[in-house]
C-alpha atoms as a PDB file:
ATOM      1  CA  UNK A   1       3.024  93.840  34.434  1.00  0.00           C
ATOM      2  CA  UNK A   2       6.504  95.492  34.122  1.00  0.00           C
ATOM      3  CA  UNK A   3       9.782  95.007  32.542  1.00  0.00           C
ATOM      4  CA  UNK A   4      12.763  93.543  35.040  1.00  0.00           C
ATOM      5  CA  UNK A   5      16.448  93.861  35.147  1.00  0.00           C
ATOM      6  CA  UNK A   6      18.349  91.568  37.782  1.00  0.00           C
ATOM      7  CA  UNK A   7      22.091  91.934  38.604  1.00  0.00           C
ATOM      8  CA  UNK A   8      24.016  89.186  40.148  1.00  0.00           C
ATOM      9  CA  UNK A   9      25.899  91.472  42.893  1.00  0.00           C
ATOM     10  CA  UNK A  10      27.534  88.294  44.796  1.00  0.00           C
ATOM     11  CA  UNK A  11      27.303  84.697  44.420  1.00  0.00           C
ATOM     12  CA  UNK A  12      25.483  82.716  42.019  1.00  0.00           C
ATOM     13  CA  UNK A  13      21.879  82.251  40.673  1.00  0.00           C
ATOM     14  CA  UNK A  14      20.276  80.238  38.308  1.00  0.00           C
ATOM     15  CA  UNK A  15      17.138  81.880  36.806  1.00  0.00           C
ATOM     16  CA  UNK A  16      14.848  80.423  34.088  1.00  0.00           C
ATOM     17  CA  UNK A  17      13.034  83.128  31.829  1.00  0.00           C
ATOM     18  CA  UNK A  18      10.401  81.305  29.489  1.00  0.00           C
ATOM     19  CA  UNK A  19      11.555  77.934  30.284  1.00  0.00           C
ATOM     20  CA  UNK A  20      15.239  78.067  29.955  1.00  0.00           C
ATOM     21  CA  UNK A  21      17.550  78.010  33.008  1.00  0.00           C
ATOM     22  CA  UNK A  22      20.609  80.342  32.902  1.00  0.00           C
ATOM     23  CA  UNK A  23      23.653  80.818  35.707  1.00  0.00           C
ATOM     24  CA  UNK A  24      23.888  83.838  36.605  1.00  0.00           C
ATOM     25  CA  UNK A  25      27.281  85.290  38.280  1.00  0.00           C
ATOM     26  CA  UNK A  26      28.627  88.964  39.373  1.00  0.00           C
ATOM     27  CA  UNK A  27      28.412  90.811  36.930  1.00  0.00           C
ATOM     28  CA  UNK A  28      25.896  88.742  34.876  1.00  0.00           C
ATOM     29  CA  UNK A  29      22.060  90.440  34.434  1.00  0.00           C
ATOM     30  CA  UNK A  30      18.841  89.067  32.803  1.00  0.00           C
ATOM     31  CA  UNK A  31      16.069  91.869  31.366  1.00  0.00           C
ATOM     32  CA  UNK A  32      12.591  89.818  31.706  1.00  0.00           C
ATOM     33  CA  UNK A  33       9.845  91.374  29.540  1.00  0.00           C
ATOM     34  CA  UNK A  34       6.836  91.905  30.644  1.00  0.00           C
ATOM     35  CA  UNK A  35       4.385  88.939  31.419  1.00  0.00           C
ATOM     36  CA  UNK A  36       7.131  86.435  30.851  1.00  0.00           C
ATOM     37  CA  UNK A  37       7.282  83.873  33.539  1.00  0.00           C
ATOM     38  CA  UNK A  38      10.345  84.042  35.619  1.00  0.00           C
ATOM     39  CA  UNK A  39      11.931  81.639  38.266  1.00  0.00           C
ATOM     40  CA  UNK A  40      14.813  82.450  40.217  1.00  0.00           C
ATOM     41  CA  UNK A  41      16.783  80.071  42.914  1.00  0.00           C
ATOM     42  CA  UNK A  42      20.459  79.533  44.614  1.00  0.00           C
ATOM     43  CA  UNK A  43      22.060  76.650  46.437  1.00  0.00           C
ATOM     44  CA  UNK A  44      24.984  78.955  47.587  1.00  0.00           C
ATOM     45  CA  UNK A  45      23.143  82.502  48.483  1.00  0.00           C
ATOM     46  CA  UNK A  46      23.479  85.617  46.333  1.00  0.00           C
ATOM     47  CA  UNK A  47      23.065  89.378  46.321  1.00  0.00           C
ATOM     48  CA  UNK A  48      21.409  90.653  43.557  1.00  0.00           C
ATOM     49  CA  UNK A  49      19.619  93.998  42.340  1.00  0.00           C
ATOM     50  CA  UNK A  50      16.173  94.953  40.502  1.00  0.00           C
ATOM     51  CA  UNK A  51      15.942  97.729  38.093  1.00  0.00           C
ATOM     52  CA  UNK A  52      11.992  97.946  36.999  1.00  0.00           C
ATOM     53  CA  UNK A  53      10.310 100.338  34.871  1.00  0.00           C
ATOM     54  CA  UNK A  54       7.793 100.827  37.924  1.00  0.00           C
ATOM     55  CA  UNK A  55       6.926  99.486  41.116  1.00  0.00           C
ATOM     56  CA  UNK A  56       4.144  97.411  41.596  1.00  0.00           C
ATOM     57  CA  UNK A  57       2.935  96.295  44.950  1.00  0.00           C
ATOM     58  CA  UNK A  58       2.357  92.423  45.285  1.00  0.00           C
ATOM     59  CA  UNK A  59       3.887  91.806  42.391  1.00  0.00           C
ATOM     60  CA  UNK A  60       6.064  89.257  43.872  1.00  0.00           C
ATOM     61  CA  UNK A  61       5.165  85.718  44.809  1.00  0.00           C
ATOM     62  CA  UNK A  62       8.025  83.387  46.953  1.00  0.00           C
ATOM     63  CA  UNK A  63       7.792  79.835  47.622  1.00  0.00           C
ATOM     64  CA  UNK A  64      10.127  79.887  50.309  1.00  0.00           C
ATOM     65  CA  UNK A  65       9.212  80.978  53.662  1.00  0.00           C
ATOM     66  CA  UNK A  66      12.302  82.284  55.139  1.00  0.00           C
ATOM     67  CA  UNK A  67      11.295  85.286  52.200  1.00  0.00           C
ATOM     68  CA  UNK A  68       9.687  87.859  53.435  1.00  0.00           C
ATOM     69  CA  UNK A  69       6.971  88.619  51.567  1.00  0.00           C
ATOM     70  CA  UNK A  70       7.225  92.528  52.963  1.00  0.00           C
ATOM     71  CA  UNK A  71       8.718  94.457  50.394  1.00  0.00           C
ATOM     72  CA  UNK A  72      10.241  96.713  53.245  1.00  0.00           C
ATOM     73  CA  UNK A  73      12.392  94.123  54.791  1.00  0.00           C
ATOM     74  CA  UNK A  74      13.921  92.962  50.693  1.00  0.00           C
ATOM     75  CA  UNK A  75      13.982  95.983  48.815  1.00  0.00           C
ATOM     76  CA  UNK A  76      14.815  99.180  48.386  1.00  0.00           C
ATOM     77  CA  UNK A  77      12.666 101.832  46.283  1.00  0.00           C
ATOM     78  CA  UNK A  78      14.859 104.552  44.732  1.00  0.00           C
ATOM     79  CA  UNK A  79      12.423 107.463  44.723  1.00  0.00           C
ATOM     80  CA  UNK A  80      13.675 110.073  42.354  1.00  0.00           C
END
């Protein structure tokens, strides 16, 4: 439902956007329009940061459990 920015803060992500897989590493960002399916997954651990055009709650779905799937305890709204 909204458009996505991710920034690789630390460490190193692969995400695949529409079926391709891309490494991500500092520095490195992917913009996922809306309604595209979007995977993203490390073997190392990373950092990374969310820009949205708006917040949407539930919006997020995570197949592993040690995610929590409270908002609260992954991210942080910037309320301007």
């Amino acid at each position: 439902e909204k458009e996505e920015t991710f920034q690789v803060l630390m460490g190193e992500l692969e995400a695949e956007v529409c079926e391709k897989v891309t490494v991500l590493k500092p520095g490195d960002s992917v913009t996922i329009d809306r309604g595209a399916p979007h995977a993203f997954w490390t073997q190392t651990g990373m950092i990374m940061e969310e820009i949205s055009t708006t917040h949407i709650k539930g919006d997020s779905i995570y197949e592993d459990e040690n995610i929590s799937s409270d908002p609260t305890h992954r991210k942080t709204e910037l309320v301007l």
